[in-house]
N, C-alpha and C. Protein backbone atom coordinates (compact mmCIF):
# COMPACT_ATOMS: atom_id res chain seq x y z
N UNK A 1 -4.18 -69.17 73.80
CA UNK A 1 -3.09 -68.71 74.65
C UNK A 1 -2.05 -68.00 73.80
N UNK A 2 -1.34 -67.30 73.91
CA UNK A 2 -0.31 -66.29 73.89
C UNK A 2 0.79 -66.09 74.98
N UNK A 3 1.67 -65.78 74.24
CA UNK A 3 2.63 -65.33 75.28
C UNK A 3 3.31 -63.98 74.92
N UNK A 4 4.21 -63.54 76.22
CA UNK A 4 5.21 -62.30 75.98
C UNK A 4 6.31 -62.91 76.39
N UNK A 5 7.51 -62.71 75.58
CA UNK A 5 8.86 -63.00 75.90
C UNK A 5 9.63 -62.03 76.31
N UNK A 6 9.79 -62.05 77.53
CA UNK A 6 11.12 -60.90 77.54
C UNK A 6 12.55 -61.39 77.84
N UNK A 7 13.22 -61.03 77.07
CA UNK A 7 14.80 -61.10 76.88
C UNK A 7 16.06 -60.92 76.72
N UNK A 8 17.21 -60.79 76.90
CA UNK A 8 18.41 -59.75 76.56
C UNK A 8 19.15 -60.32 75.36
N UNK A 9 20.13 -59.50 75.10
CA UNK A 9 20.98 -60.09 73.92
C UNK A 9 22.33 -60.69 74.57
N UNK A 10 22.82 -61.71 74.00
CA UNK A 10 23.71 -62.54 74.68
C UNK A 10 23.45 -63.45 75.49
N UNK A 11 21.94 -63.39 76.34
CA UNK A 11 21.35 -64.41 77.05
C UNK A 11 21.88 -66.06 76.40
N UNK A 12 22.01 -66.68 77.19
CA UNK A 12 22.12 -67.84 76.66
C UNK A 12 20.92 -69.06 76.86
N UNK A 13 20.53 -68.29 77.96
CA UNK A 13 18.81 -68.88 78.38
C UNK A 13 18.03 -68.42 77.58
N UNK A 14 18.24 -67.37 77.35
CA UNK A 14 16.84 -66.70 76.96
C UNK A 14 16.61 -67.49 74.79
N UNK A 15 18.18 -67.58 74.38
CA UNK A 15 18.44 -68.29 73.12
C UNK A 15 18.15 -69.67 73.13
N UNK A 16 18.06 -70.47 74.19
CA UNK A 16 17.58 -71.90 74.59
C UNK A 16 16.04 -71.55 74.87
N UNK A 17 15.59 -70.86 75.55
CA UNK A 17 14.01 -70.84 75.41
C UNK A 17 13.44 -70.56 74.10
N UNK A 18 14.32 -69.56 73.26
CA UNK A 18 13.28 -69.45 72.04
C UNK A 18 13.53 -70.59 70.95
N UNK A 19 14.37 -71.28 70.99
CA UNK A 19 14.38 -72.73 70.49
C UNK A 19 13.56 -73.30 70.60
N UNK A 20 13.60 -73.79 72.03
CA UNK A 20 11.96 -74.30 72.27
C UNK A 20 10.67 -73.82 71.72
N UNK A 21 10.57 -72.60 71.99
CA UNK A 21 9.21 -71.94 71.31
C UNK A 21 8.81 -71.74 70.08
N UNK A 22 10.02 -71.82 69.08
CA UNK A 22 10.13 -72.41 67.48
C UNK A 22 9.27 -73.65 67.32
N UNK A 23 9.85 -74.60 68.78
CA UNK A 23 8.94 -76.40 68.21
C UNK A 23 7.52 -76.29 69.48
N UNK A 24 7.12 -75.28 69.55
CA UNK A 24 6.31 -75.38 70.81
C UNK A 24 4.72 -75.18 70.26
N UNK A 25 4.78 -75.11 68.94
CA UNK A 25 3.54 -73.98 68.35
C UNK A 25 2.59 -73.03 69.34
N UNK A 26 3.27 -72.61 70.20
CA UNK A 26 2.55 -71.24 70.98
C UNK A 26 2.87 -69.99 70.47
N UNK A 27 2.04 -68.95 69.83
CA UNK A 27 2.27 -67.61 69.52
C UNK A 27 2.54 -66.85 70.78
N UNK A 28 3.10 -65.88 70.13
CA UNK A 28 3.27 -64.77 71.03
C UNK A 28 4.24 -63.43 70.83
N UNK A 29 5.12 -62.49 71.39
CA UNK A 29 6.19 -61.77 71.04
C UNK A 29 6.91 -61.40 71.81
N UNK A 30 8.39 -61.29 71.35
CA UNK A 30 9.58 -61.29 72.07
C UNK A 30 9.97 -59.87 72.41
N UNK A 31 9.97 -59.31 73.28
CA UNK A 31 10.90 -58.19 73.77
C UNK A 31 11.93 -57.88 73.79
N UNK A 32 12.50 -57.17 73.42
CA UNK A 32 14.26 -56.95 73.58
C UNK A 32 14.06 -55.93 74.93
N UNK A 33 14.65 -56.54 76.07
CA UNK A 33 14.84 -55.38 77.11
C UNK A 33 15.75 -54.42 77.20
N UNK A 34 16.83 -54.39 75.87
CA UNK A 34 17.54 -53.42 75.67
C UNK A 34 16.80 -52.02 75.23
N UNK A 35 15.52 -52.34 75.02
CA UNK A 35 14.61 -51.02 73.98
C UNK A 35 13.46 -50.50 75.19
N UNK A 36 13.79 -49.60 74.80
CA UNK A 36 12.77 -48.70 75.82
C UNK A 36 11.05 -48.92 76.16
N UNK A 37 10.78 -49.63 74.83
CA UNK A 37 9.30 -49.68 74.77
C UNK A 37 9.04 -50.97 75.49
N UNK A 38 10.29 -51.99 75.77
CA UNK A 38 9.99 -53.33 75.98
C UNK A 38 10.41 -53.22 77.93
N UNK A 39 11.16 -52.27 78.10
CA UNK A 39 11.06 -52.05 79.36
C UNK A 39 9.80 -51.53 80.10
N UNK A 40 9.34 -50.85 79.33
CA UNK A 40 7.67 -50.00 79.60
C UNK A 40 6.70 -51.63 79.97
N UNK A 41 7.06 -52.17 78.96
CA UNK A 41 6.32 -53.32 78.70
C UNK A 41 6.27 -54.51 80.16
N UNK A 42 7.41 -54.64 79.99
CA UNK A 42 7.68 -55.72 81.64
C UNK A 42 7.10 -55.07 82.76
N UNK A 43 7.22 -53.54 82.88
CA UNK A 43 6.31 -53.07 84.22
C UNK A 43 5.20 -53.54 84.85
N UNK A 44 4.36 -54.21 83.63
CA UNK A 44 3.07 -54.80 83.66
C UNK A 44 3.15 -55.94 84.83
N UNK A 45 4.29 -56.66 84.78
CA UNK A 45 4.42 -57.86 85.15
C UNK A 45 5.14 -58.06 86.64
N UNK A 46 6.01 -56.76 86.85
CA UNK A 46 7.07 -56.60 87.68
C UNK A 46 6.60 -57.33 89.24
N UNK A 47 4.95 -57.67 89.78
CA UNK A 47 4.83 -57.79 90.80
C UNK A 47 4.67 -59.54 90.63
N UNK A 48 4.81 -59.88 88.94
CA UNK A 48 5.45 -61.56 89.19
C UNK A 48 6.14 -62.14 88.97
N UNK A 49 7.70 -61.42 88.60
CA UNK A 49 8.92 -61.81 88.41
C UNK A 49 9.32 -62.43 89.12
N UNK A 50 9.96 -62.89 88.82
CA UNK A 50 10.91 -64.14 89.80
C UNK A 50 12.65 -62.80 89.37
N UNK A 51 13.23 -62.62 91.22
CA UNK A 51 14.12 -62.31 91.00
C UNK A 51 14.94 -62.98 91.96
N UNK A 52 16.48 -62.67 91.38
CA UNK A 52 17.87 -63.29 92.03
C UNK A 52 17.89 -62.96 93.56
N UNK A 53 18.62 -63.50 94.33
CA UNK A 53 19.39 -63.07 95.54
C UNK A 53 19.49 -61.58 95.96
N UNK A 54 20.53 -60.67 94.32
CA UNK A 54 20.32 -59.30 94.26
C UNK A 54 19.54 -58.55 93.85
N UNK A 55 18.05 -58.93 93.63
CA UNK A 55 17.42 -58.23 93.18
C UNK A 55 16.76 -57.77 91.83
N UNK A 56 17.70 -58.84 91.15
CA UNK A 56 17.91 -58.83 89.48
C UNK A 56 16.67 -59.77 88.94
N UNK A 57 16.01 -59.01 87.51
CA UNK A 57 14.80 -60.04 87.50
C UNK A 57 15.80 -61.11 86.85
N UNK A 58 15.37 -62.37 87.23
CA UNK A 58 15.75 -64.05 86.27
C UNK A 58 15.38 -63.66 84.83
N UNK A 59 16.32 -64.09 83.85
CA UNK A 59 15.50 -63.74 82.41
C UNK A 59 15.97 -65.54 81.82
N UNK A 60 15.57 -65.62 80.86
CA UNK A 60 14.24 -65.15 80.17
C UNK A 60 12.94 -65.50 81.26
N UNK A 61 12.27 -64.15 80.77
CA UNK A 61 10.59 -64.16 81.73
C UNK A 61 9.80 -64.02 80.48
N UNK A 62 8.94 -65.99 80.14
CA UNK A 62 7.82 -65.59 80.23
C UNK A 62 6.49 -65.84 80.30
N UNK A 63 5.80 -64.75 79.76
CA UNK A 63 4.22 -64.35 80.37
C UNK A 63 3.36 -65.55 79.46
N UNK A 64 2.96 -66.12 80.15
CA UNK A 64 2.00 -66.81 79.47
C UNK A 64 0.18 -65.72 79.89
N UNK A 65 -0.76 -66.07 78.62
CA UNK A 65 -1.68 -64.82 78.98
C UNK A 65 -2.85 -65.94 78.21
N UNK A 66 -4.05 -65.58 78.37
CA UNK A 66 -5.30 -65.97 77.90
C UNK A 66 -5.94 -64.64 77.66
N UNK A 67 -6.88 -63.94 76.68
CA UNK A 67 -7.87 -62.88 77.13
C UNK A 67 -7.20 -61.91 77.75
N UNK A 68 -5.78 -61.47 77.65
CA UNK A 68 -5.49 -60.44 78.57
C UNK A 68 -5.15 -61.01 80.35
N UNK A 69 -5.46 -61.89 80.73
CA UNK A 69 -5.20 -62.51 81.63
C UNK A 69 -3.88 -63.47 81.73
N UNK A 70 -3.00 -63.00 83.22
CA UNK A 70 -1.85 -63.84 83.14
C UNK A 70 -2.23 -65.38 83.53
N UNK A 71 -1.63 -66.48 83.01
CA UNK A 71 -1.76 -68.01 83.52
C UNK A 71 -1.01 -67.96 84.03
N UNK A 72 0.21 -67.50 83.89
CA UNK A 72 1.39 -67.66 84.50
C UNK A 72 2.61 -66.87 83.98
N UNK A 73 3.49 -66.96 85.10
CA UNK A 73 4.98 -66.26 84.66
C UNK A 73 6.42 -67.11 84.86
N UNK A 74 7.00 -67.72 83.66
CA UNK A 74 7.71 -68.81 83.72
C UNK A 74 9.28 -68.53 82.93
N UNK A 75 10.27 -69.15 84.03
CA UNK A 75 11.83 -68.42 83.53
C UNK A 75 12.52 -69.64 83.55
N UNK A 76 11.84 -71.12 82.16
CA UNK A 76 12.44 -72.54 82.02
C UNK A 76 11.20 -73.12 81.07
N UNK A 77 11.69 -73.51 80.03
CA UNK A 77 10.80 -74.36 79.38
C UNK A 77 10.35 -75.16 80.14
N UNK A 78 11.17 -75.96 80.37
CA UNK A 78 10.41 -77.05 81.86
C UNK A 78 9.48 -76.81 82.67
N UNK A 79 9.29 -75.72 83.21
CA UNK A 79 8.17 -75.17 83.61
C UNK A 79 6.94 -75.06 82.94
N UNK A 80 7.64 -74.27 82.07
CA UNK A 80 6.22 -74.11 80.91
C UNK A 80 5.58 -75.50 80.76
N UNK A 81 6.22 -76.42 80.60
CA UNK A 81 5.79 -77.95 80.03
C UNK A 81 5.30 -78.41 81.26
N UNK A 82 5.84 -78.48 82.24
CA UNK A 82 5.15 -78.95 83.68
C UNK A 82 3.97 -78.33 83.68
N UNK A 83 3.74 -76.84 83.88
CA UNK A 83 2.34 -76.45 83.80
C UNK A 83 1.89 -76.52 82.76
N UNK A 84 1.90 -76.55 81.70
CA UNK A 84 0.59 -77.17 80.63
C UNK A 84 0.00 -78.74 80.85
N UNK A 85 1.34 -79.43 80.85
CA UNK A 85 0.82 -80.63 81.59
C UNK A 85 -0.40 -80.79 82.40
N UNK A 86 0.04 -80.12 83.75
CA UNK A 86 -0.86 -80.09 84.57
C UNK A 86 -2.26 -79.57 83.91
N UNK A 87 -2.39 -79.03 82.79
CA UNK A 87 -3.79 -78.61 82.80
C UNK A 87 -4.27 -79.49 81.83
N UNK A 88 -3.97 -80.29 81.14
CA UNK A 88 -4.01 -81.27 80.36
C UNK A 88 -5.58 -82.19 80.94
């Protein structure tokens, strides 16, 4: 498994998720959605975002992947840990 992180600067979620993913030993790479190539990048995903009330995607989003294949799209460590659990 692998993941994609996407994230902003100043996030304060998105700085609490990659904490976690320091003690998580899951690889993967982080996006800055301030950069053009990392916006290109999230398009991939855009039809499984989780967004706000206004329309705004939730950050941090992320992609968990196998083989090129999504497992899932997750915006909370807790999540992440609930579903691995479950596959346990």
């Amino acid at each position: 498994m692998e993941y994609l992180l996407f994230t902003y600067p100043n996030c304060d979620k998105c700085e609490g998720f990659k904490d976690y993913l320091k003690q998580s030993g899951l690889n993967g790479v982080e996006y800055n959605l301030t950069q053009r190539d990392s916006k290109l990048r999230v398009r991939d995903y855009l039809d499984r975002i989780r967004r706000d009330e206004h329309g705004a995607m939730v950050l941090p989003i992320f992609v968990l992947r196998e083989r090129e294949s999504v497992l899932g799209v997750f915006n909370t460590p807790l999540e992440v840990e609930s579903w691995l659990k479950s596959r346990a």
